[in-house]
N, C-alpha and C. Protein backbone atom coordinates (compact mmCIF):
# COMPACT_ATOMS: atom_id res chain seq x y z
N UNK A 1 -10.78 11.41 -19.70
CA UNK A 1 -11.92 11.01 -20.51
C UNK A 1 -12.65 12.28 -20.94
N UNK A 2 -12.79 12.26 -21.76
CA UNK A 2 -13.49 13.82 -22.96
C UNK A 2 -14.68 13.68 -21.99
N UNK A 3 -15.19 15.24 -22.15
CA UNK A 3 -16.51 15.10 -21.07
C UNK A 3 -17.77 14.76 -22.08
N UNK A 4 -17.45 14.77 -23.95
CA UNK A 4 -18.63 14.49 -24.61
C UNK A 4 -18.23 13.20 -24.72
N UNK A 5 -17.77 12.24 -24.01
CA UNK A 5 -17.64 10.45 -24.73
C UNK A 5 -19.28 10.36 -24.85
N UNK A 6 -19.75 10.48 -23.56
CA UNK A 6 -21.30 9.33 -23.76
C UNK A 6 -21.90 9.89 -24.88
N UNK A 7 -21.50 11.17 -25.71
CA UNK A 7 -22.42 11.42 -26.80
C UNK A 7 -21.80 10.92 -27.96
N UNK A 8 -20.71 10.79 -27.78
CA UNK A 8 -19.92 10.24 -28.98
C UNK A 8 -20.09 8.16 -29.16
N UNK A 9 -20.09 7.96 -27.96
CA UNK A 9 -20.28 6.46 -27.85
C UNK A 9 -21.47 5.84 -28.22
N UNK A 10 -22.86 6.74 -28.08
CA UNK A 10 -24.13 6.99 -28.38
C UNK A 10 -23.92 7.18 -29.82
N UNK A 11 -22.97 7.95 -30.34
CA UNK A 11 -23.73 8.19 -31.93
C UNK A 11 -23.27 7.16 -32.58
N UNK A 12 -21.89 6.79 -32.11
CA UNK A 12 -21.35 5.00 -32.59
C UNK A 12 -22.47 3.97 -32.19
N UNK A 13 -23.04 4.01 -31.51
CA UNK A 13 -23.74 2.94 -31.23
C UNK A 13 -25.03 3.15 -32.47
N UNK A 14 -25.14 3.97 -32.95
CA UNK A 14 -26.28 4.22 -33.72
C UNK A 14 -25.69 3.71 -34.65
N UNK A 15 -24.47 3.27 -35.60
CA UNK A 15 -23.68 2.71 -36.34
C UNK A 15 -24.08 1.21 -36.73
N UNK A 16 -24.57 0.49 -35.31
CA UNK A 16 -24.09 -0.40 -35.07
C UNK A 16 -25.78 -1.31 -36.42
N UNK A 17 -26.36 -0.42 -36.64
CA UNK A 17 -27.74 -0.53 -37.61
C UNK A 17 -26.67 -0.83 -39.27
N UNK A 18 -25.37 -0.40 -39.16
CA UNK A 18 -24.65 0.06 -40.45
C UNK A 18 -23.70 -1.21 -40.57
N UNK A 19 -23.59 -2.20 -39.37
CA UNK A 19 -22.85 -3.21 -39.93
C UNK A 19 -21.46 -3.20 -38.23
N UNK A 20 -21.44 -1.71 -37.57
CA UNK A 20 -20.74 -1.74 -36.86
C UNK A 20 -20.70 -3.09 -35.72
N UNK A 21 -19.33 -3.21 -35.04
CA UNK A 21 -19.96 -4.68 -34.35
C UNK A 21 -19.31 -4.39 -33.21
N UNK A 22 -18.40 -3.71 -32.77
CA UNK A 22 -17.86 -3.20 -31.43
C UNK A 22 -17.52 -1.88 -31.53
N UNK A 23 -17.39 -1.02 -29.60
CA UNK A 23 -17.23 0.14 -29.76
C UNK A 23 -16.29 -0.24 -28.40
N UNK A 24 -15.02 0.89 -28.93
CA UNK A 24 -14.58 0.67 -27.24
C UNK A 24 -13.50 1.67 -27.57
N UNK A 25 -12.65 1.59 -25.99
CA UNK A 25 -12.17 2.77 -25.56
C UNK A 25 -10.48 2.64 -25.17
N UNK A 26 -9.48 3.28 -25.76
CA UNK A 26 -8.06 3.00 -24.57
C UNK A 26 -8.34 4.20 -23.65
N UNK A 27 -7.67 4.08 -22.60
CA UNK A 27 -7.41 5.33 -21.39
C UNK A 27 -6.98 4.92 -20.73
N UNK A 28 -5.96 6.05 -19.55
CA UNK A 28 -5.30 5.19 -18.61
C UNK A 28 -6.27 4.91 -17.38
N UNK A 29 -7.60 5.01 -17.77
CA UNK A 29 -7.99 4.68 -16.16
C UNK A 29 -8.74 5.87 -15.29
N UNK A 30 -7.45 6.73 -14.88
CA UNK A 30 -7.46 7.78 -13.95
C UNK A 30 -8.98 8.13 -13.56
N UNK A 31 -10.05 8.23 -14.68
CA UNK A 31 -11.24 9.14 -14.81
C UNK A 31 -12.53 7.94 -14.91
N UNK A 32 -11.96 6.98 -15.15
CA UNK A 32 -12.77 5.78 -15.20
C UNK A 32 -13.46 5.71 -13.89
N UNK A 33 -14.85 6.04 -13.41
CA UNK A 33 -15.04 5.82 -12.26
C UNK A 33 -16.35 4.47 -12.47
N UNK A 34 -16.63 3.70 -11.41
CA UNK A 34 -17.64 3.30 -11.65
C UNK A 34 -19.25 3.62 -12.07
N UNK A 35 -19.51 4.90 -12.14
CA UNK A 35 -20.57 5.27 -12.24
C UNK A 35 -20.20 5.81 -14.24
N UNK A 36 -19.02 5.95 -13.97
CA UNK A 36 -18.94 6.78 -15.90
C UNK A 36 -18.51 4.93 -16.55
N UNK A 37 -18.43 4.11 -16.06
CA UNK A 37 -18.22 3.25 -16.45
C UNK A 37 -19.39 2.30 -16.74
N UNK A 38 -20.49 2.38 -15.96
CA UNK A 38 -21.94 2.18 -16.17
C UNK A 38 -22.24 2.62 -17.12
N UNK A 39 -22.45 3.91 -17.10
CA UNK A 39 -22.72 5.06 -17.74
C UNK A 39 -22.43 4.99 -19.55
N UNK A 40 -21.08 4.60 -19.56
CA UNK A 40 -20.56 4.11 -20.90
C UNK A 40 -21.29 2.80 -21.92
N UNK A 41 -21.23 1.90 -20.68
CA UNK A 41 -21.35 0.28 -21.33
C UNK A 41 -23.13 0.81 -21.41
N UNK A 42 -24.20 1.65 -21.17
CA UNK A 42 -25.54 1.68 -21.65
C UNK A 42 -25.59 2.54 -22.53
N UNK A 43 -24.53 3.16 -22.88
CA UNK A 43 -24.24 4.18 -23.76
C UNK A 43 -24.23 2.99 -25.31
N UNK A 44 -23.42 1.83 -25.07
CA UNK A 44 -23.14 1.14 -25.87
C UNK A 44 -21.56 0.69 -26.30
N UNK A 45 -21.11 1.46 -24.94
CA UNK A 45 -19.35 1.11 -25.08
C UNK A 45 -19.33 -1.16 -24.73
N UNK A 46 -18.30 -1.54 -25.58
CA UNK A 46 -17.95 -2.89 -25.55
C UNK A 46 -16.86 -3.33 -24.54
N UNK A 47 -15.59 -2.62 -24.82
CA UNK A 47 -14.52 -2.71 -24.53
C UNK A 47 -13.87 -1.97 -24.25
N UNK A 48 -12.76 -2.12 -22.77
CA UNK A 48 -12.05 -0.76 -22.28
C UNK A 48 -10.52 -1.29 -22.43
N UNK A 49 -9.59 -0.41 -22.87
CA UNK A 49 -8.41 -1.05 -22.60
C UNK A 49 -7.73 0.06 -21.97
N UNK A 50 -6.95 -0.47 -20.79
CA UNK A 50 -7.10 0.46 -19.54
C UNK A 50 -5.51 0.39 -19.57
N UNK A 51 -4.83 1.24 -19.85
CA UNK A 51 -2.90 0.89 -19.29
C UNK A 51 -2.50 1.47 -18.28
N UNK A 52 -1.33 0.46 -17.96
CA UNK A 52 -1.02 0.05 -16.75
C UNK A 52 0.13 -0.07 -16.83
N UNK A 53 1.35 1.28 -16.24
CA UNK A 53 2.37 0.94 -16.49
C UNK A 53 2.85 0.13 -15.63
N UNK A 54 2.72 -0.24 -14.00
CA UNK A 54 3.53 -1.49 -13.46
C UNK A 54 2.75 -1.49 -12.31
N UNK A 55 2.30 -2.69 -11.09
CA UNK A 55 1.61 -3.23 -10.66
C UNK A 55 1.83 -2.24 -9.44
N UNK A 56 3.18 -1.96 -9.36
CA UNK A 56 3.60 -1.12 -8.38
C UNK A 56 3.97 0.39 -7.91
N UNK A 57 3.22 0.67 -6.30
CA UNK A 57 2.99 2.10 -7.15
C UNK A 57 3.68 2.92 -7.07
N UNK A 58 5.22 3.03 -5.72
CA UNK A 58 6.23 3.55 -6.23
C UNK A 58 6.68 3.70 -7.68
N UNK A 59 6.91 2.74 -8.53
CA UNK A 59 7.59 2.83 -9.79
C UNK A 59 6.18 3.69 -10.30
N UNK A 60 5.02 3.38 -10.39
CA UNK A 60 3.68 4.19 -10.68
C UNK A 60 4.56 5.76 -10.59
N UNK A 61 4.80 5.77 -9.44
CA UNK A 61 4.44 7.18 -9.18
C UNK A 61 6.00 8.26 -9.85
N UNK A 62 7.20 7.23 -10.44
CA UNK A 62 8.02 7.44 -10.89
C UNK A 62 7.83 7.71 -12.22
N UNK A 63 7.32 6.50 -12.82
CA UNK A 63 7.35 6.49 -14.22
C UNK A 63 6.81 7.49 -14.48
N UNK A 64 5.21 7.53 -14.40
CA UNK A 64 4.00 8.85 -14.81
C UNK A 64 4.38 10.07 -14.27
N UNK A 65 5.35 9.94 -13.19
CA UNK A 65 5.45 11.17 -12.15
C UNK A 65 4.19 12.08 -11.72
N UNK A 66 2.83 11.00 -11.42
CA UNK A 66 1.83 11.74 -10.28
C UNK A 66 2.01 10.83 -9.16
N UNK A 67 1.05 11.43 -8.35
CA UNK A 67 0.83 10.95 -6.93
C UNK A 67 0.55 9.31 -7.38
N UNK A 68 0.59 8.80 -6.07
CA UNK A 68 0.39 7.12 -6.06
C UNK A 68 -1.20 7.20 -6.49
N UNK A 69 -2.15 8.33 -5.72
CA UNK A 69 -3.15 7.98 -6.03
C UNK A 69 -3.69 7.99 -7.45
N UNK A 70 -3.16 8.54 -8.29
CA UNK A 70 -3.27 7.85 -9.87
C UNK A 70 -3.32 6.41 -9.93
N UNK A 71 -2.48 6.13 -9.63
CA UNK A 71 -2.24 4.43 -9.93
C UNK A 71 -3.30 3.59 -9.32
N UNK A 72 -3.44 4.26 -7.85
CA UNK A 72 -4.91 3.51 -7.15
C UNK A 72 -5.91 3.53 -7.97
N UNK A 73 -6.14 4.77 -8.62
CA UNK A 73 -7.43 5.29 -9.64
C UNK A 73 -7.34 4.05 -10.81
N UNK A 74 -6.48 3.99 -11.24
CA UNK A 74 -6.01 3.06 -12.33
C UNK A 74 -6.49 2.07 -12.14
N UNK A 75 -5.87 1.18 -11.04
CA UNK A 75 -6.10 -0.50 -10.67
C UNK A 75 -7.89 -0.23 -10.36
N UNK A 76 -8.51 0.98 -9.73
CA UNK A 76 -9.88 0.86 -9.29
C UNK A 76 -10.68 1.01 -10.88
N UNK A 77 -9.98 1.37 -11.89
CA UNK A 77 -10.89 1.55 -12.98
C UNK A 77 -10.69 0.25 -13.58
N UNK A 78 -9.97 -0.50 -13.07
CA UNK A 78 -9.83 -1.97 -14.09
C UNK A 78 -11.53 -2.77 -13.33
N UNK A 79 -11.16 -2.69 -11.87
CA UNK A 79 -11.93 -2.98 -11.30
C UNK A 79 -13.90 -2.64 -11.80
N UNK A 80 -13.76 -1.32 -11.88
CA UNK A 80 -14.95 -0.46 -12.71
C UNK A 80 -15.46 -1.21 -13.88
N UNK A 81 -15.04 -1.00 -15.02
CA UNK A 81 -14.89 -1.55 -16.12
C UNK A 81 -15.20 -3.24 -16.17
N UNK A 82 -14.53 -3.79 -15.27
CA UNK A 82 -15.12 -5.09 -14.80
C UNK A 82 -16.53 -5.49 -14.28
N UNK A 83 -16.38 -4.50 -13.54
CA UNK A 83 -18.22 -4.71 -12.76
C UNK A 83 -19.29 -4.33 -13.32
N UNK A 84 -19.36 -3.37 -14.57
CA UNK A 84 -19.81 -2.74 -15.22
C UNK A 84 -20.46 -3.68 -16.72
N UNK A 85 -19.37 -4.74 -16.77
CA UNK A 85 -19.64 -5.78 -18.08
C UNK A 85 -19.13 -5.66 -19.65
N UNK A 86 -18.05 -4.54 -19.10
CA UNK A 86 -17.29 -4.21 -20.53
C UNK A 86 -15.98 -5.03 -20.19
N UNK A 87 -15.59 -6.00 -22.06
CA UNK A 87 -14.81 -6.52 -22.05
C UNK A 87 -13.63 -5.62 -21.52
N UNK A 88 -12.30 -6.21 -20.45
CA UNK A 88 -11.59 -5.09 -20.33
C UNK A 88 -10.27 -6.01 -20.66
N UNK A 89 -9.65 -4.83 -20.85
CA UNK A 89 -8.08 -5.30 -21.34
C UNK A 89 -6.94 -4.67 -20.35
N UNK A 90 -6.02 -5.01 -19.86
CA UNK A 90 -5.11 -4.11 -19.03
C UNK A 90 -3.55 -4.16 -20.37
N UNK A 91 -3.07 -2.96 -20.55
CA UNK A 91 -2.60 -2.95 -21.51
C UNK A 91 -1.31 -2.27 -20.63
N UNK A 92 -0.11 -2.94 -20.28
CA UNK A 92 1.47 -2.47 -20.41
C UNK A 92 2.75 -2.57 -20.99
N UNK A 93 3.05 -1.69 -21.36
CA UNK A 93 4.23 -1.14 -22.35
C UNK A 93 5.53 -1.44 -21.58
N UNK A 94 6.45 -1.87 -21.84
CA UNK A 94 7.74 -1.93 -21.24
C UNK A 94 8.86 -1.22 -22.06
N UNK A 95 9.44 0.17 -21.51
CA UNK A 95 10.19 0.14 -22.26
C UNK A 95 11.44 0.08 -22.54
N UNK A 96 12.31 -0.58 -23.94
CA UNK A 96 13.88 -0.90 -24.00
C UNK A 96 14.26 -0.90 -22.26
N UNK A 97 14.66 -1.81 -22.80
CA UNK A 97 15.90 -1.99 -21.22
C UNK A 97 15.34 -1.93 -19.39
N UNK A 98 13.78 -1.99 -19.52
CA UNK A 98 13.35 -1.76 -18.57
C UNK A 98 12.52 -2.69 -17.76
N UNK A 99 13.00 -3.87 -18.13
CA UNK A 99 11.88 -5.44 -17.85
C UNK A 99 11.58 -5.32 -16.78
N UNK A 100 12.45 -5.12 -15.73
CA UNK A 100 12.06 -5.03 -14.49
C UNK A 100 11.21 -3.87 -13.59
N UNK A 101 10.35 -3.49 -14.47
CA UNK A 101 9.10 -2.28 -13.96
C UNK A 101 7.62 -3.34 -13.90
């Protein structure tokens, strides 16, 4: 997550006088903490869409090739984003030939 979002989410939100009607965000998560996730939605963020390559965190830790604790970070930012009151989306990609991830 860029370390200027809340100023950038802030100047979109000033938009919102111009007709704008949502502001929101993809990321995988990782940086999503609950406090930057607060932090966001008073900023004026709407919506997070958070991806998620597979529920599990061996294959997690295959696919992305980091530590498992990425993936923990991940599932805890869906969590974040939830408690926080921004619509959230969990967004995973499958790819060719790989249904079973």
């Amino acid at each position: 997550i860029r370390k200027d979002l809340l100023e950038i989410i802030s100047g979109f939100n000033d938009l919102r006088q111009f007709g704008l009607s949502q502001i929101g965000i993809t990321t995988n998560g990782v940086a999503l903490t609950s406090r930057r996730a607060k932090r966001l939605k008073s900023a004026g963020l709407d919506t997070a869409n958070i991806s998620l390559d597979t529920l599990e965190p061996l294959k997690a830790e295959f696919i992305t090739r980091r530590p498992m604790e990425y993936h923990k970070a991940v599932l805890a930012s869906i969590d974040h984003s939830l408690a926080a009151g921004l619509t959230t989306k969990v967004r995973q990609l499958t790819p060719p030939n790989k249904v079973d991830w």
